[in-house]
C-alpha atoms as a PDB file:
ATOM      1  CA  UNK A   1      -3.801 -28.988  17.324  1.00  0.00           C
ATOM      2  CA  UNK A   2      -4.328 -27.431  20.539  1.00  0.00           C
ATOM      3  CA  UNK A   3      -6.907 -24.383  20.562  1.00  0.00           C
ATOM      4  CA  UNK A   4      -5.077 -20.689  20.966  1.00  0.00           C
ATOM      5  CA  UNK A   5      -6.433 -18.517  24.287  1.00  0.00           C
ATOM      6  CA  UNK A   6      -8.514 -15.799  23.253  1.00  0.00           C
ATOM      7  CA  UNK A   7      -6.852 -12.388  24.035  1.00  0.00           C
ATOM      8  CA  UNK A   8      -7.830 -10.423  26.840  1.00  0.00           C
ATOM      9  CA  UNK A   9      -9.265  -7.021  26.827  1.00  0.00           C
ATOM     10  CA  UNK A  10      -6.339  -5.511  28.279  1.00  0.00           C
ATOM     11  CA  UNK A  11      -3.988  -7.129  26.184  1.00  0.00           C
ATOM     12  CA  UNK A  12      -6.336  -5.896  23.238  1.00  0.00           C
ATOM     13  CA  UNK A  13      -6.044  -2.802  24.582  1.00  0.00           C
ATOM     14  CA  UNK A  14      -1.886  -2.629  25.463  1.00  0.00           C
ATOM     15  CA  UNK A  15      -1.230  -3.851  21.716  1.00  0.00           C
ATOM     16  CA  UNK A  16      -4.066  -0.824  20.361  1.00  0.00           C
ATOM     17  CA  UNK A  17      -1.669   1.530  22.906  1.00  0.00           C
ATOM     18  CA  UNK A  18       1.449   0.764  21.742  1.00  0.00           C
ATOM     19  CA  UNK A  19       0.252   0.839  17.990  1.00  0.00           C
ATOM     20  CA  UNK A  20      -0.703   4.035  18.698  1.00  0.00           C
ATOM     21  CA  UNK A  21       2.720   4.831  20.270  1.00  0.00           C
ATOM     22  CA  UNK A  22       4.053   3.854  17.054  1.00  0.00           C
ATOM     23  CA  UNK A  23       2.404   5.816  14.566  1.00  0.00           C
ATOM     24  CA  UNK A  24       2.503   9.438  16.720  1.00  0.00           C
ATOM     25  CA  UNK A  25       6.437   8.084  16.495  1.00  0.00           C
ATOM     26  CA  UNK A  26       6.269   7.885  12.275  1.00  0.00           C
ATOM     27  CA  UNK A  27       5.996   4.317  11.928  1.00  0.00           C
ATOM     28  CA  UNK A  28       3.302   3.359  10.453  1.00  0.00           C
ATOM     29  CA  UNK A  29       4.274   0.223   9.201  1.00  0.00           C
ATOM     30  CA  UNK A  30       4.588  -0.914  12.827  1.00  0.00           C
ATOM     31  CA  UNK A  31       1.523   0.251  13.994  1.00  0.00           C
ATOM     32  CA  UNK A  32      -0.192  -1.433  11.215  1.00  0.00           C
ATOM     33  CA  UNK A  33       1.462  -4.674  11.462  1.00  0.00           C
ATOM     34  CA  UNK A  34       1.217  -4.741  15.079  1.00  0.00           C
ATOM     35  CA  UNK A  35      -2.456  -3.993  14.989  1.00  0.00           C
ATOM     36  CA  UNK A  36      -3.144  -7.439  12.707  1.00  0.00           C
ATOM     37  CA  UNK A  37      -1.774  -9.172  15.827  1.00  0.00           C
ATOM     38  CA  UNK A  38      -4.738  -8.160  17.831  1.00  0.00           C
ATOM     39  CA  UNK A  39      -7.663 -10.724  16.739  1.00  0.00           C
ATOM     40  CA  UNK A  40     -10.642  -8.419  14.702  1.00  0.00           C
ATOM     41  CA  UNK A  41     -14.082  -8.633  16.087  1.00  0.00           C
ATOM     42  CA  UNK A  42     -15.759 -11.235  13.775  1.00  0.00           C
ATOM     43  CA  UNK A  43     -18.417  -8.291  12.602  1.00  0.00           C
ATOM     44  CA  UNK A  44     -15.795  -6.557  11.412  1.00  0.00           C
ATOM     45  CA  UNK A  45     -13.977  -9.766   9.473  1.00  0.00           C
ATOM     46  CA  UNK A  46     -17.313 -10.046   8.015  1.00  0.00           C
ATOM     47  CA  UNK A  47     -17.965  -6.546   6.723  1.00  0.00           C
ATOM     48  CA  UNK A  48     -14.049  -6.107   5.662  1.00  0.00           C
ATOM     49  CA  UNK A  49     -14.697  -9.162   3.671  1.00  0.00           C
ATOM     50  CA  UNK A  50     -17.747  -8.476   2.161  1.00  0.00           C
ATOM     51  CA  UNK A  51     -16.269  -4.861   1.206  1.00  0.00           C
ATOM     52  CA  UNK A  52     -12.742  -5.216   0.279  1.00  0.00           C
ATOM     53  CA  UNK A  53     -12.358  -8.898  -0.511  1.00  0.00           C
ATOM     54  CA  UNK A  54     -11.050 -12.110   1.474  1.00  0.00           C
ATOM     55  CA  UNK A  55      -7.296 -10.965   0.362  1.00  0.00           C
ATOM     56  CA  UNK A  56      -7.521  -7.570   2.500  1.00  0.00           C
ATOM     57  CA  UNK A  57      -7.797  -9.349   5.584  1.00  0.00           C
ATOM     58  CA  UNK A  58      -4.732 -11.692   4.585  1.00  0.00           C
ATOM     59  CA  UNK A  59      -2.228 -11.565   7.563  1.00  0.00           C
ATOM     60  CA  UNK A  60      -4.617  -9.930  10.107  1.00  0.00           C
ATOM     61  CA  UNK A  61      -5.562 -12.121  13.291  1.00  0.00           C
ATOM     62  CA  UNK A  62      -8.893 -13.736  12.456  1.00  0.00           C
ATOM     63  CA  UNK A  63      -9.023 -15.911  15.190  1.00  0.00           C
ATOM     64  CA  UNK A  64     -12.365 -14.726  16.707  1.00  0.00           C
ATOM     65  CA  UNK A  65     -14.082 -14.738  13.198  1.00  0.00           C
ATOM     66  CA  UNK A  66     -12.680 -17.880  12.643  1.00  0.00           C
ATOM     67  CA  UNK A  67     -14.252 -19.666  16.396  1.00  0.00           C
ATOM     68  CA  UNK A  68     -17.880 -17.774  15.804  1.00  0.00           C
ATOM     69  CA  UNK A  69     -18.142 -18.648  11.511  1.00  0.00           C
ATOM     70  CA  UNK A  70     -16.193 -21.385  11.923  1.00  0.00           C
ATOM     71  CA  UNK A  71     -12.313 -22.514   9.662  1.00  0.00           C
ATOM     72  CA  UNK A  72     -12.589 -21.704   6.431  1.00  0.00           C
ATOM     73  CA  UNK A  73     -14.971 -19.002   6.601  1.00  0.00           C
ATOM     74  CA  UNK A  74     -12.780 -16.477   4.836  1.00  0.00           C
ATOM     75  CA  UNK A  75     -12.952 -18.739   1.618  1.00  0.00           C
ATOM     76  CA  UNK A  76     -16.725 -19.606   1.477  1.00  0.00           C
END
């Protein structure tokens, strides 16, 4: 299976923007789920899943996690 492309900054940055957009707008729900789309720093993976559990992060974009603690990670 080919590898995705990380994300650039600015596109990190546009999708954190429009999310942003979205809430001051009253949607919530789209900010949120556009947000997961954005990959989370792999510290943060780490901490979220040490805090809240592996099924917080369900649906959230855990490519970068997944390339520095390598697949399967979440369930280890």
């Amino acid at each position: 299976m080919p590898q995705a492309q990380a994300m650039t900054l600015d596109e990190k940055l546009a999708i954190s923007i429009k999310s942003a957009e979205l809430e001051k707008a009253g949607d919530e729900e789209g900010a949120i789920r556009l947000m997961k789309t954005a990959p989370l720093p792999p510290y943060i993976a780490k901490v979220i899943k040490e805090k809240a559990g592996a099924e917080y992060l369900a649906g959230w974009n855990l490519s970068e996690a997944e390339a520095e603690f390598g697949p399967g990670w979440l369930n280890k």
